[in-house]
Each structure stands twice: as C-alpha cells, then as structure tokens.
N, C-alpha and C. Protein backbone atom coordinates (compact mmCIF):
# COMPACT_ATOMS: atom_id res chain seq x y z
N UNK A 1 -4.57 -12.71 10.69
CA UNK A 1 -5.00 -11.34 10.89
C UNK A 1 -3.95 -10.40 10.29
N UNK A 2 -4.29 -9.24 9.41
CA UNK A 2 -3.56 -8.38 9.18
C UNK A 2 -3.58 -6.93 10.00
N UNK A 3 -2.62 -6.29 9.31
CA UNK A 3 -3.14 -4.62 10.08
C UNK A 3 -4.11 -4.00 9.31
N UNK A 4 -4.76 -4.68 8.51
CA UNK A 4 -5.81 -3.35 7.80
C UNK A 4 -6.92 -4.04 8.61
N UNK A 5 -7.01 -5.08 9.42
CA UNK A 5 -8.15 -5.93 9.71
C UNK A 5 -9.59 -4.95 10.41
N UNK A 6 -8.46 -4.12 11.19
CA UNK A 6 -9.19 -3.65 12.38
C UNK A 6 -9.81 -1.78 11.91
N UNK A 7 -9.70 -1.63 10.43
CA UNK A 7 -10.35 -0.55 9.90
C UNK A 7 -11.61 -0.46 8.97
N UNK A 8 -12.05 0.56 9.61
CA UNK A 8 -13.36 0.71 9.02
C UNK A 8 -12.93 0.67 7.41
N UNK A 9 -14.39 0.04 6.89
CA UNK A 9 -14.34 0.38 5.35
C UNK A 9 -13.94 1.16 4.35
N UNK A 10 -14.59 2.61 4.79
CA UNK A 10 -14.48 4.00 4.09
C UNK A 10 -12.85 4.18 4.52
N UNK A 11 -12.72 4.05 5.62
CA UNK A 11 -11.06 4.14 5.87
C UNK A 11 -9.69 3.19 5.16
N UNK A 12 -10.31 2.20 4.94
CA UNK A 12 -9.33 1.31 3.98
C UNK A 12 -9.71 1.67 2.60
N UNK A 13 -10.71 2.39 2.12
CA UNK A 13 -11.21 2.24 0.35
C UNK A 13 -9.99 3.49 0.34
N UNK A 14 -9.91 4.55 1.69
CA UNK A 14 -9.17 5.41 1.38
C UNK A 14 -7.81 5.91 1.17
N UNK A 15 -7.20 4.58 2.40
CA UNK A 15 -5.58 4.37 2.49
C UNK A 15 -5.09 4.18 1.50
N UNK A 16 -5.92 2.95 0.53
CA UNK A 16 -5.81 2.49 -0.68
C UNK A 16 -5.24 3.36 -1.43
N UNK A 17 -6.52 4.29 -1.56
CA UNK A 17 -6.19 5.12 -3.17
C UNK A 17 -4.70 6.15 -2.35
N UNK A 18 -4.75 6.35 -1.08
CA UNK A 18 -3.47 7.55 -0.75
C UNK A 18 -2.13 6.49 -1.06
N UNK A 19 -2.09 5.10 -0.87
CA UNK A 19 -0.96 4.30 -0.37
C UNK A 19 -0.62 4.15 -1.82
N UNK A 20 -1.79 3.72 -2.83
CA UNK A 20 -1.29 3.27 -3.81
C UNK A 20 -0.67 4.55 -4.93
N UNK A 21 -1.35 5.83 -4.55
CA UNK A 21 -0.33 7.14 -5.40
C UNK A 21 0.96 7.17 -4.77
N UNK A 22 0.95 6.89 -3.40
CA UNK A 22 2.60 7.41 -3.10
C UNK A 22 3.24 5.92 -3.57
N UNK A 23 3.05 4.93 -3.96
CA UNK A 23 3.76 3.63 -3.85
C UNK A 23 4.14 3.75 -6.00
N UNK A 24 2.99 3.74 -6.07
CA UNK A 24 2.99 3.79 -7.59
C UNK A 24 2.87 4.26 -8.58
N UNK A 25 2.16 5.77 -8.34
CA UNK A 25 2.13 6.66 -8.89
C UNK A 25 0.53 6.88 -9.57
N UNK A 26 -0.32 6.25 -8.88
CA UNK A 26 -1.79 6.34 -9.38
C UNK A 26 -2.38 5.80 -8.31
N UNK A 27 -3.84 6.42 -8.35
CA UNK A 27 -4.64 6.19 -7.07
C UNK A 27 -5.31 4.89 -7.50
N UNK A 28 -5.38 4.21 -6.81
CA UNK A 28 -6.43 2.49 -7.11
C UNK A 28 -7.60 2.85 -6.32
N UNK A 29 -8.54 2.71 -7.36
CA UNK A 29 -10.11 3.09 -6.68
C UNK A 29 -10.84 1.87 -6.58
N UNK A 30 -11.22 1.78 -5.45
CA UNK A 30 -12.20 0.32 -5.60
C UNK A 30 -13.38 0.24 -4.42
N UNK A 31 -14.10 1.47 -4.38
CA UNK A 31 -14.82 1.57 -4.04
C UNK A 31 -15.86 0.82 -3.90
N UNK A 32 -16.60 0.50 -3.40
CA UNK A 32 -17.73 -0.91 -3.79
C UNK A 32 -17.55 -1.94 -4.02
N UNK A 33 -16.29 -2.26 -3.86
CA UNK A 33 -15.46 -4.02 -3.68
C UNK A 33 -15.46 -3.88 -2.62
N UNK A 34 -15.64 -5.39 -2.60
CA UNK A 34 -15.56 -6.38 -1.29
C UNK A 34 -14.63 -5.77 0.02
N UNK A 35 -14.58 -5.85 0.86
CA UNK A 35 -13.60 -5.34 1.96
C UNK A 35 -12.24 -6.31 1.59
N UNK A 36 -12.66 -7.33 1.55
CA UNK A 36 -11.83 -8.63 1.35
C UNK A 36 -10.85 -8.44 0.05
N UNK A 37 -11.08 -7.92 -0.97
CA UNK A 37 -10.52 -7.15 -2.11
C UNK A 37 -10.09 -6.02 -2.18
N UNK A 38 -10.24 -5.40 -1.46
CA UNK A 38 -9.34 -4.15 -0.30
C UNK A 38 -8.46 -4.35 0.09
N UNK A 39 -8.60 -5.46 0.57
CA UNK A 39 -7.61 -5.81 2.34
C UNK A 39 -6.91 -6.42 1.21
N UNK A 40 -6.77 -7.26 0.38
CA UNK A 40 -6.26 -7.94 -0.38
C UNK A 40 -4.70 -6.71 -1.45
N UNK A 41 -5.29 -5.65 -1.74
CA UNK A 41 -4.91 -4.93 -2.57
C UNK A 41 -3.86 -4.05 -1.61
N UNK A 42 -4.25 -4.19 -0.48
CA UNK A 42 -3.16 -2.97 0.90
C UNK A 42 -2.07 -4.41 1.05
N UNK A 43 -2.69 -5.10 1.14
CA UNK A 43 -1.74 -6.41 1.70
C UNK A 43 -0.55 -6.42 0.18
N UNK A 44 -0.79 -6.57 -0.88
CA UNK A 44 0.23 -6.40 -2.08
C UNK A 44 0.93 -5.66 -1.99
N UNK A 45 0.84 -4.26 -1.67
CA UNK A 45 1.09 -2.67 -1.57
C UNK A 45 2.17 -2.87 -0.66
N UNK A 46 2.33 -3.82 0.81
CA UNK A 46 2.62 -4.30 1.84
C UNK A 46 3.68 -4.58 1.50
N UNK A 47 3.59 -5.97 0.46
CA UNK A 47 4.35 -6.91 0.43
C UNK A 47 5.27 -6.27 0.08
N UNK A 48 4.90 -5.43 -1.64
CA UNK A 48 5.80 -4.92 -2.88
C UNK A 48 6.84 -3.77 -1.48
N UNK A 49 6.75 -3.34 -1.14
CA UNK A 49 7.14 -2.15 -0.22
C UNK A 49 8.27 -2.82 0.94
N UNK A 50 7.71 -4.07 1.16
CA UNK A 50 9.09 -4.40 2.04
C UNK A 50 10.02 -5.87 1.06
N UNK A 51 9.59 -6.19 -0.05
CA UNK A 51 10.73 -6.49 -1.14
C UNK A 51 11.79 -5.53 -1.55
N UNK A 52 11.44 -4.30 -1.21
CA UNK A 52 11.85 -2.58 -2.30
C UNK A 52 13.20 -2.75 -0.79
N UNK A 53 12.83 -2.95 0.74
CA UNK A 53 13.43 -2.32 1.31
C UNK A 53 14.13 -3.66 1.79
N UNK A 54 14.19 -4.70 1.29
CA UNK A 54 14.84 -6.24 1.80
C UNK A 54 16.16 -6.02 1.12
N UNK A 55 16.51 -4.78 -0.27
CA UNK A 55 17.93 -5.34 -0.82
C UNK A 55 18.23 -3.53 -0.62
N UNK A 56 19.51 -3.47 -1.12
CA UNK A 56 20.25 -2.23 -0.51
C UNK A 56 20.01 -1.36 -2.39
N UNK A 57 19.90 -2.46 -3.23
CA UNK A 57 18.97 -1.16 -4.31
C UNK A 57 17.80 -0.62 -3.92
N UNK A 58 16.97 -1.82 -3.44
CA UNK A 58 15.53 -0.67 -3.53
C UNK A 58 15.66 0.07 -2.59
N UNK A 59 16.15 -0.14 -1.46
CA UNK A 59 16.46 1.15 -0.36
C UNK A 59 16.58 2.31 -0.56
N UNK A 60 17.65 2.02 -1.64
CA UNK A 60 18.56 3.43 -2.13
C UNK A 60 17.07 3.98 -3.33
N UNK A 61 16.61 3.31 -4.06
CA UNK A 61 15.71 3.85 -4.79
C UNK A 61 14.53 4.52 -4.14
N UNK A 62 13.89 3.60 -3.12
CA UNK A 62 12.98 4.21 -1.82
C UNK A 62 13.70 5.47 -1.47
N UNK A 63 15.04 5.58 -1.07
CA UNK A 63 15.02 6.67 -0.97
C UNK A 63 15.30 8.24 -1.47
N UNK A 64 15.99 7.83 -2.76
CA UNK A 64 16.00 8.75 -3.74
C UNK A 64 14.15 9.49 -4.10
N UNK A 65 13.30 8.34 -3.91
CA UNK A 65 11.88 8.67 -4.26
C UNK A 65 11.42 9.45 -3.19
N UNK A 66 12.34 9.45 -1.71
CA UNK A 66 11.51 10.79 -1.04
C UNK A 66 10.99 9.44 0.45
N UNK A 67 11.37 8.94 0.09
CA UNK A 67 10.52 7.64 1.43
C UNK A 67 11.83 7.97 2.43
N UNK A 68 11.09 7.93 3.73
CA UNK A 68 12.23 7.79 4.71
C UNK A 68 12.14 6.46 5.51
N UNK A 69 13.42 5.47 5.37
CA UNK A 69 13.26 4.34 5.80
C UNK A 69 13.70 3.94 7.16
C-alpha cells in the first residue's frame, strides 16, 4: 500500500501535474491513464525526492530551490 492509495482519482491526476512542476519544472498530464499509472508516476516523484534529501548535496540543492526540509 502506498500514500496515494487512499485518493480519489481527479485528486491524484491533480497532485501529479502540481508535484511534478514543483519537483521538475513541468506539469505531467495524464489524465485518462490508468489510476495504476498515476500512482506509479507520484510513487517516482517519491522516490526521486527522498534520493535528493538522503545526501547533504541534494539537501543543500533542495534547499537553495526554495524546499523546506
């Protein structure tokens, strides 16, 4: 089980596109995919985001970018 498990659809198509501009700098639209290809795409977003904050560069880069960790 993840944490996106327990959200409505329209609510994950939407985290998406907000999570993936602040993470990467462009909204990921995937509207009309699978939930499962959703959940799949927040779960990456996830991963990439606590690799960034596992070493004391990406920290410092996370936080130069405005993230408060």
């Amino acid at each position: 089980m993840t944490r996106w498990d327990s959200y409505e659809y329209d609510e994950l198509v939407n985290n998406l596109s907000d999570y993936s501009k602040d993470v990467m700098g462009f909204r990921t639209r995937m509207y009309g995919e699978s939930r499962e290809a959703v959940i799949k795409e927040l779960i990456s977003l996830d991963t990439y985001m606590e690799k960034m904050k596992s070493t004391p560069e990406g920290r410092e880069q996370l936080t130069e970018e405005g993230w408060v960790l």
